[in-house]
Protein backbone atom coordinates (compact mmCIF):
# COMPACT_ATOMS: atom_id res chain seq x y z
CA UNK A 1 235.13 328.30 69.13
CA UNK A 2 237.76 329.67 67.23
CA UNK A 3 239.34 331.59 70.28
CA UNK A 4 239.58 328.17 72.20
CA UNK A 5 241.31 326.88 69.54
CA UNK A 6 243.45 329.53 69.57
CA UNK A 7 244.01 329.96 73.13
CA UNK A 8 244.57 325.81 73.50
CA UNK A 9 247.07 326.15 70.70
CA UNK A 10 249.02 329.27 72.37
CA UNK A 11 248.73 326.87 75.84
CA UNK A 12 250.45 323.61 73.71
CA UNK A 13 252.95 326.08 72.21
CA UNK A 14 254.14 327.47 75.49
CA UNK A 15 254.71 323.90 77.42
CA UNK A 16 257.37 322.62 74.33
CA UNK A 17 259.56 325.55 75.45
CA UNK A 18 261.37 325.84 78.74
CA UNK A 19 262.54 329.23 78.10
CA UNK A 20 260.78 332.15 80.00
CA UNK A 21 257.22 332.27 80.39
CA UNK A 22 257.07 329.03 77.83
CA UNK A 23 257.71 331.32 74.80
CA UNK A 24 259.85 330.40 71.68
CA UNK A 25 263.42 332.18 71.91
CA UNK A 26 263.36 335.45 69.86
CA UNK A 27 265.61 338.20 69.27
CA UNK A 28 265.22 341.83 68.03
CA UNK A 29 267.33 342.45 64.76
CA UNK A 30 268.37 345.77 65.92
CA UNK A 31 271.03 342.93 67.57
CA UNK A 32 272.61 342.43 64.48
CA UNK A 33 272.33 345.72 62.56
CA UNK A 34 275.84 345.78 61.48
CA UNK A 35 275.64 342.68 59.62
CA UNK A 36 271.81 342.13 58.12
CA UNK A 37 273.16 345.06 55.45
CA UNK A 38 276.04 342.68 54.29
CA UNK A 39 274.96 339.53 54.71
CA UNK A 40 271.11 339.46 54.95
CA UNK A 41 270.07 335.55 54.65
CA UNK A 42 273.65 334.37 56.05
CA UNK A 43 272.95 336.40 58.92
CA UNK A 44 268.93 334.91 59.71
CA UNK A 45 270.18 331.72 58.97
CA UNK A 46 273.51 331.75 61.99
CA UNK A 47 270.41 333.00 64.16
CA UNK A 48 267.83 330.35 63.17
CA UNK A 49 271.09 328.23 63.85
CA UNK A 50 271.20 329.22 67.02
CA UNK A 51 267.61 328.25 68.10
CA UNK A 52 266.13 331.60 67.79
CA UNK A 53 262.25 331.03 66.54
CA UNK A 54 260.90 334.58 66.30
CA UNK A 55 262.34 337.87 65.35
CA UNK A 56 261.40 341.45 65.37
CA UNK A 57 262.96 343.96 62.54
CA UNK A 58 264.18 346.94 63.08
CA UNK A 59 264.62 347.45 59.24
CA UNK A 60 264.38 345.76 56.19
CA UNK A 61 267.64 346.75 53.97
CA UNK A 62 265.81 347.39 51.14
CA UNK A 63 264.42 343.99 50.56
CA UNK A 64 260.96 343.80 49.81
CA UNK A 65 258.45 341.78 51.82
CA UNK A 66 258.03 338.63 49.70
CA UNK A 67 262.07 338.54 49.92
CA UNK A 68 262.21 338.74 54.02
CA UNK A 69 259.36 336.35 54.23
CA UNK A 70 261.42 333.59 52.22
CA UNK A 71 264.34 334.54 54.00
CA UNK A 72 262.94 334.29 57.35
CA UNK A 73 261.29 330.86 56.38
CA UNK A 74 264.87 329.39 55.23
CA UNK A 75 266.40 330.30 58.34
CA UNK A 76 263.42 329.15 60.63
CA UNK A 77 262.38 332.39 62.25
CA UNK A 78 259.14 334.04 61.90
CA UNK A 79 259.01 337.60 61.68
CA UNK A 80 256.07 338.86 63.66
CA UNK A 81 256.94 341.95 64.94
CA UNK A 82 258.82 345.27 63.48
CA UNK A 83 260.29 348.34 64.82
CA UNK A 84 259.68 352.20 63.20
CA UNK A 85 260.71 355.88 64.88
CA UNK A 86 257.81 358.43 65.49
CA UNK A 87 258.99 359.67 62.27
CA UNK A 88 258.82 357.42 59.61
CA UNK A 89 255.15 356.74 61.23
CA UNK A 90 254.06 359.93 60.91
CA UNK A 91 255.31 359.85 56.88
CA UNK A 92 255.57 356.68 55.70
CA UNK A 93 252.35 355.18 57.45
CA UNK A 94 250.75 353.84 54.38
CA UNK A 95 253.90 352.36 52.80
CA UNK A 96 254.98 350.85 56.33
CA UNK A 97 251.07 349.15 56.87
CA UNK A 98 251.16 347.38 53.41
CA UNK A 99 254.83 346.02 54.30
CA UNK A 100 253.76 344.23 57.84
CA UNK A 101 250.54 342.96 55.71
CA UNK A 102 252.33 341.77 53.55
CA UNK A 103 254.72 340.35 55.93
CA UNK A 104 252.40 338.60 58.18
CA UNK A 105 253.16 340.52 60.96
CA UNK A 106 250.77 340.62 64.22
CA UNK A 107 252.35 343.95 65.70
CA UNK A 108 253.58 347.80 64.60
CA UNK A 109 255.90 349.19 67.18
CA UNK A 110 256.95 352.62 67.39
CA UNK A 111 260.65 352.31 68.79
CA UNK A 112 260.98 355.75 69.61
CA UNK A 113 259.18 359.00 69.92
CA UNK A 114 259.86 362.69 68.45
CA UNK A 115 259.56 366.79 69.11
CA UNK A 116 256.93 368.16 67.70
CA UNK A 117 258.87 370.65 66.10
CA UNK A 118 262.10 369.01 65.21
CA UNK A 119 265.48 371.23 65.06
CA UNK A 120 267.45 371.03 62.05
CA UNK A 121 271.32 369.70 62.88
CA UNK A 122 269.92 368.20 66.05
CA UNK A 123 271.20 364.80 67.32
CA UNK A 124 268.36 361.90 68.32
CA UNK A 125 269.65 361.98 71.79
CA UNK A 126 269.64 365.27 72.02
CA UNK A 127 266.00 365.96 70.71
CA UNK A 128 264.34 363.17 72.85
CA UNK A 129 266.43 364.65 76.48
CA UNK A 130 265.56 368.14 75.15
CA UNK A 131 261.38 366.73 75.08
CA UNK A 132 259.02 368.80 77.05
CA UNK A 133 256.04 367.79 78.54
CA UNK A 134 253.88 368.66 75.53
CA UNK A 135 255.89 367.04 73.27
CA UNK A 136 255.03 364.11 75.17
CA UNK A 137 251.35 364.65 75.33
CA UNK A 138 251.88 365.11 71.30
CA UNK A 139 253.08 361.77 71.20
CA UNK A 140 250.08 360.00 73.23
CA UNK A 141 247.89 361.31 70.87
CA UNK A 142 249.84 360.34 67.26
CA UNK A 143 250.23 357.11 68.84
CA UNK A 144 246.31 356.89 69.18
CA UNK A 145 245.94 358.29 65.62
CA UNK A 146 248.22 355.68 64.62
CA UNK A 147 247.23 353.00 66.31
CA UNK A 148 243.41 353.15 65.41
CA UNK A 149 244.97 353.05 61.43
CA UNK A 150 247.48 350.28 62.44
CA UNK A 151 243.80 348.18 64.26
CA UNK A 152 242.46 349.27 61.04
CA UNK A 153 244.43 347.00 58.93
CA UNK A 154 244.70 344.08 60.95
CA UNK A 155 247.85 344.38 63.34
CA UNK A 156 248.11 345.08 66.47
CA UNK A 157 249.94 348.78 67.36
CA UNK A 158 252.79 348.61 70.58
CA UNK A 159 255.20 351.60 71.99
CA UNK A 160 258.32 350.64 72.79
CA UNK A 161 260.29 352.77 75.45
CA UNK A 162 263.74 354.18 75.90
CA UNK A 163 264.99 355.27 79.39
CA UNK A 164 264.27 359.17 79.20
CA UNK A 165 260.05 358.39 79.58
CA UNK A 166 261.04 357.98 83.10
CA UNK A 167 262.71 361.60 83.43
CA UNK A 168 259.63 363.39 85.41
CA UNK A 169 258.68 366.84 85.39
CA UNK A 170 257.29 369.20 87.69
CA UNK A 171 254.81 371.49 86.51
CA UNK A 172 253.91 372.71 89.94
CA UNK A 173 254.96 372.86 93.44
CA UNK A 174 251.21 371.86 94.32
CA UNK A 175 251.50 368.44 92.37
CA UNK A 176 253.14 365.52 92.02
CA UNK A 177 256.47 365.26 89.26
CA UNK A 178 254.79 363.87 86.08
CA UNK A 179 256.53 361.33 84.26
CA UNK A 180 256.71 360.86 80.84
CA UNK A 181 256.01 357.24 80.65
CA UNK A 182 252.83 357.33 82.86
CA UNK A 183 251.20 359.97 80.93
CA UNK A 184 251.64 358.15 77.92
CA UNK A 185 250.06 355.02 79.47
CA UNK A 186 247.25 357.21 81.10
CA UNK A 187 246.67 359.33 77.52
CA UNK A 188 246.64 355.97 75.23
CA UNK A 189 243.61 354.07 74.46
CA UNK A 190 244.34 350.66 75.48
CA UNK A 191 242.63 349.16 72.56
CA UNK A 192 244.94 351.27 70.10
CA UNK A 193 248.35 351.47 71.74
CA UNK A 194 249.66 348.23 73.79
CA UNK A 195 253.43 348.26 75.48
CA UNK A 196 256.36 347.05 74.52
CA UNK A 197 258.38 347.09 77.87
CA UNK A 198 262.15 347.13 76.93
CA UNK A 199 263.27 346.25 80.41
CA UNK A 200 266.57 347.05 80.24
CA UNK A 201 265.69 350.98 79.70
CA UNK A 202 262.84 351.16 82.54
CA UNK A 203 266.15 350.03 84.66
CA UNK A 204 268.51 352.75 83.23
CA UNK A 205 265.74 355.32 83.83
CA UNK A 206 265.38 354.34 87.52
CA UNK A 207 262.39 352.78 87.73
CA UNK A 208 261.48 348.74 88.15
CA UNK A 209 260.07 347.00 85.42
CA UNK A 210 257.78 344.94 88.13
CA UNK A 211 256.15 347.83 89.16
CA UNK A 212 254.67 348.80 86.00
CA UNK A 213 254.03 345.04 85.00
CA UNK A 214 252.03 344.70 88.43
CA UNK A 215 250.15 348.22 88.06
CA UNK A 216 249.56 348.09 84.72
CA UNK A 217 249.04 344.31 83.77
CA UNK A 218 247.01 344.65 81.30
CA UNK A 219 248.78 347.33 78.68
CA UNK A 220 252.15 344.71 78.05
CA UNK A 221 252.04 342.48 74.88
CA UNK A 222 255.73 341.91 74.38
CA UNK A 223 258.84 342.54 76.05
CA UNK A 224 262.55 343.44 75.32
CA UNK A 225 265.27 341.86 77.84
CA UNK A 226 268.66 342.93 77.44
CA UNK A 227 271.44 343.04 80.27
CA UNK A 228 273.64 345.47 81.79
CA UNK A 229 277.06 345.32 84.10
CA UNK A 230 275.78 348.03 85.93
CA UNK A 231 278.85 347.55 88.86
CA UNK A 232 279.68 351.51 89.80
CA UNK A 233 277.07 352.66 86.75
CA UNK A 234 275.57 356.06 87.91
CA UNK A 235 272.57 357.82 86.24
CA UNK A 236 274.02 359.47 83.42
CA UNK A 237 276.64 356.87 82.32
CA UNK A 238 276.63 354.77 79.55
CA UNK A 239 275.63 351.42 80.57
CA UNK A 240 277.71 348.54 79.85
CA UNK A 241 276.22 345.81 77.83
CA UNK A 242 276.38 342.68 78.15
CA UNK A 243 275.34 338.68 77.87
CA UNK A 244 272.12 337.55 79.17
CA UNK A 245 272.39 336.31 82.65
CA UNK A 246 275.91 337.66 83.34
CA UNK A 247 274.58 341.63 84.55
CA UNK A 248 272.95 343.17 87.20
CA UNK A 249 269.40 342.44 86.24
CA UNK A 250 267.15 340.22 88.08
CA UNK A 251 264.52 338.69 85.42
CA UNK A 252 263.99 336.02 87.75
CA UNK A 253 261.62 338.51 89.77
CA UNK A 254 260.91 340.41 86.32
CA UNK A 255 259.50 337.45 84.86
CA UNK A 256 257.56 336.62 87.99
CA UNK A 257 254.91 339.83 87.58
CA UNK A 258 254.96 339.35 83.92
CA UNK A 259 253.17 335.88 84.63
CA UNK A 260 250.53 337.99 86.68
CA UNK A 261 249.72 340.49 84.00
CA UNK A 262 246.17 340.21 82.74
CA UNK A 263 246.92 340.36 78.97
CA UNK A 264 249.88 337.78 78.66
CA UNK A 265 252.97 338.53 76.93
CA UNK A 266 252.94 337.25 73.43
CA UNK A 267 256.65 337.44 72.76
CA UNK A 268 260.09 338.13 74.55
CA UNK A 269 263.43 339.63 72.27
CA UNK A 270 266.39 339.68 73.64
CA UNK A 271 268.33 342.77 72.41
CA UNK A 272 271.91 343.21 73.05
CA UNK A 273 272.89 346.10 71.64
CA UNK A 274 277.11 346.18 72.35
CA UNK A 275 279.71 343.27 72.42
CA UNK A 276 282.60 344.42 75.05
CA UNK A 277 282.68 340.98 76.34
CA UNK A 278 283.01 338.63 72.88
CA UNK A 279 282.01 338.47 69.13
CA UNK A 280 278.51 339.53 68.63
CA UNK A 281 277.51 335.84 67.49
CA UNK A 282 279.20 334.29 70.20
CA UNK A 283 277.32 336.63 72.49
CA UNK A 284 274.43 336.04 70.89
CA UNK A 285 274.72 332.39 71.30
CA UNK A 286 275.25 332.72 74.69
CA UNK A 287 271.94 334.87 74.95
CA UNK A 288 269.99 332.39 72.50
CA UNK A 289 271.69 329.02 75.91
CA UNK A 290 270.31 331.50 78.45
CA UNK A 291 267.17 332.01 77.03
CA UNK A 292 266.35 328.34 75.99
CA UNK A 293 268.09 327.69 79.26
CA UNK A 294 265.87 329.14 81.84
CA UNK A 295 263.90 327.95 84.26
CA UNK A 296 260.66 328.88 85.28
């Protein structure tokens, strides 16, 4: 009974909002990293201002828990998702668990991966282009450590890609490249480890976010959109940031085979991550009138 309720709840919730696939607008705070530190409340409150509902962190500034959680309710957002590197899961598990319970929060994500033998001096970029195949198989299974400790206590445990998953490797002339991303989804137990598709990425590493929606429907829980001006990009260039809507990326079509997927997407943050075009509120604005703006 109670998952009817809950189901014709999440059905009632969707239908107020005309913004993709019926969800309330959210953003990921990794948006606004260079002002959270300065202006913490200020900050939520511009982007509760702006009609974002939902949020996920990608750090907390040193404020504790009980402090984001009134924050978050001043401004109108809820908090229900946060962002940690491979890293700070692998030592800070414990301390990072009784935050998000704390917190509320329904999902753990781990925002990026890591070597398994790190090298001193070396950049992030650097390490994660540098990964071999291992390291990668590594990673599947600390995420499924992880993940059964993150079920454990009540959340629910999501990877969140970059675009260098999609960099394949062959490991013999007799067999197809592997790719990074696909062995992760084929090493993970699906009860433990959900995706986090940042769509933007799968683009950059040149592969379609449809595809994996449609082959894998049942592994995404939440999704990052971001846009890109990708006019004379190449492979290997920096990608250009920009508003929602004003790129190269079709989310009509994206959001299409995320309405197939089995397990439905729960939430969808935009994350724009430079401003070349405008002030980072006024682009974030513009993101928040795209968003709430769509139609299905």
């Amino acid at each position: 009974m109670k998952g009817a309720a809950a189901s014709a709840a999440l059905a009632g919730t969707r239908r107020m909002w005309a913004s993709p696939l019926g969800l309330p607008p959210a953003l990921q705070l990794y948006s606004v990293r260079e002002f959270l530190p300065k202006d913490y409340e200020g900050t939520l409150r511009q982007l509760g201002a702006m009609g974002y509902r939902e949020c996920e962190a990608a750090g907390f500034y040193g404020h504790s828990a009980k402090d984001v959680k009134r924050a978050m309710e001043e401004a109108g957002l809820r908090c229900v998702s946060s962002h940690h590197p491979m890293a700070d899961l692998q030592g800070k598990l414990d301390e990072i668990l009784e935050f998000g319970t704390e917190l509320g929060l329904g999902y753990l994500v781990c925002s990026s991966p890591m070597v398994r033998h790190p090298v001193e001096g070396q950049s992030w970029l650097a390490s994660l282009e540098g990964m071999t195949l291992d390291d990668w198989r590594w990673n599947a299974e600390q995420l499924n450590r992880i993940g059964g400790k993150v079920h454990a206590a009540g959340m629910q445990f999501a990877y969140h890609n970059d675009f260098v998953e999609f960099h394949p490797f062959v490991e013999s002339v007799e067999q197809d490249d592997v790719v990074p991303y696909d062995e992760l989804l084929k090493l993970t137990d699906p009860k433990l480890v959900a995706m986090e598709m940042d769509c933007g990425w799968v683009m950059i590493g040149g592969k379609q976010p449809e595809f994996y929606l449609r082959k894998y429907p049942e592994r995404y829980v939440m999704l990052h959109i971001k846009d890109f001006n990708l006019t004379g990009w190449r492979p290997g260039m920096e990608p250009v940031s920009t508003e929602m809507g004003r790129g190269s990326i079709d989310y009509a079509s994206i959001f299409a085979a995320a309405k197939e997927a089995r397990a439905p997407i729960r939430h969808i943050f935009v994350e724009q991550e430079a401003y070349p075009d405008m002030p980072a509120m006024e682009a974030l604005k513009v993101d928040a009138d795209w968003v709430k703006g769509f139609k299905r």
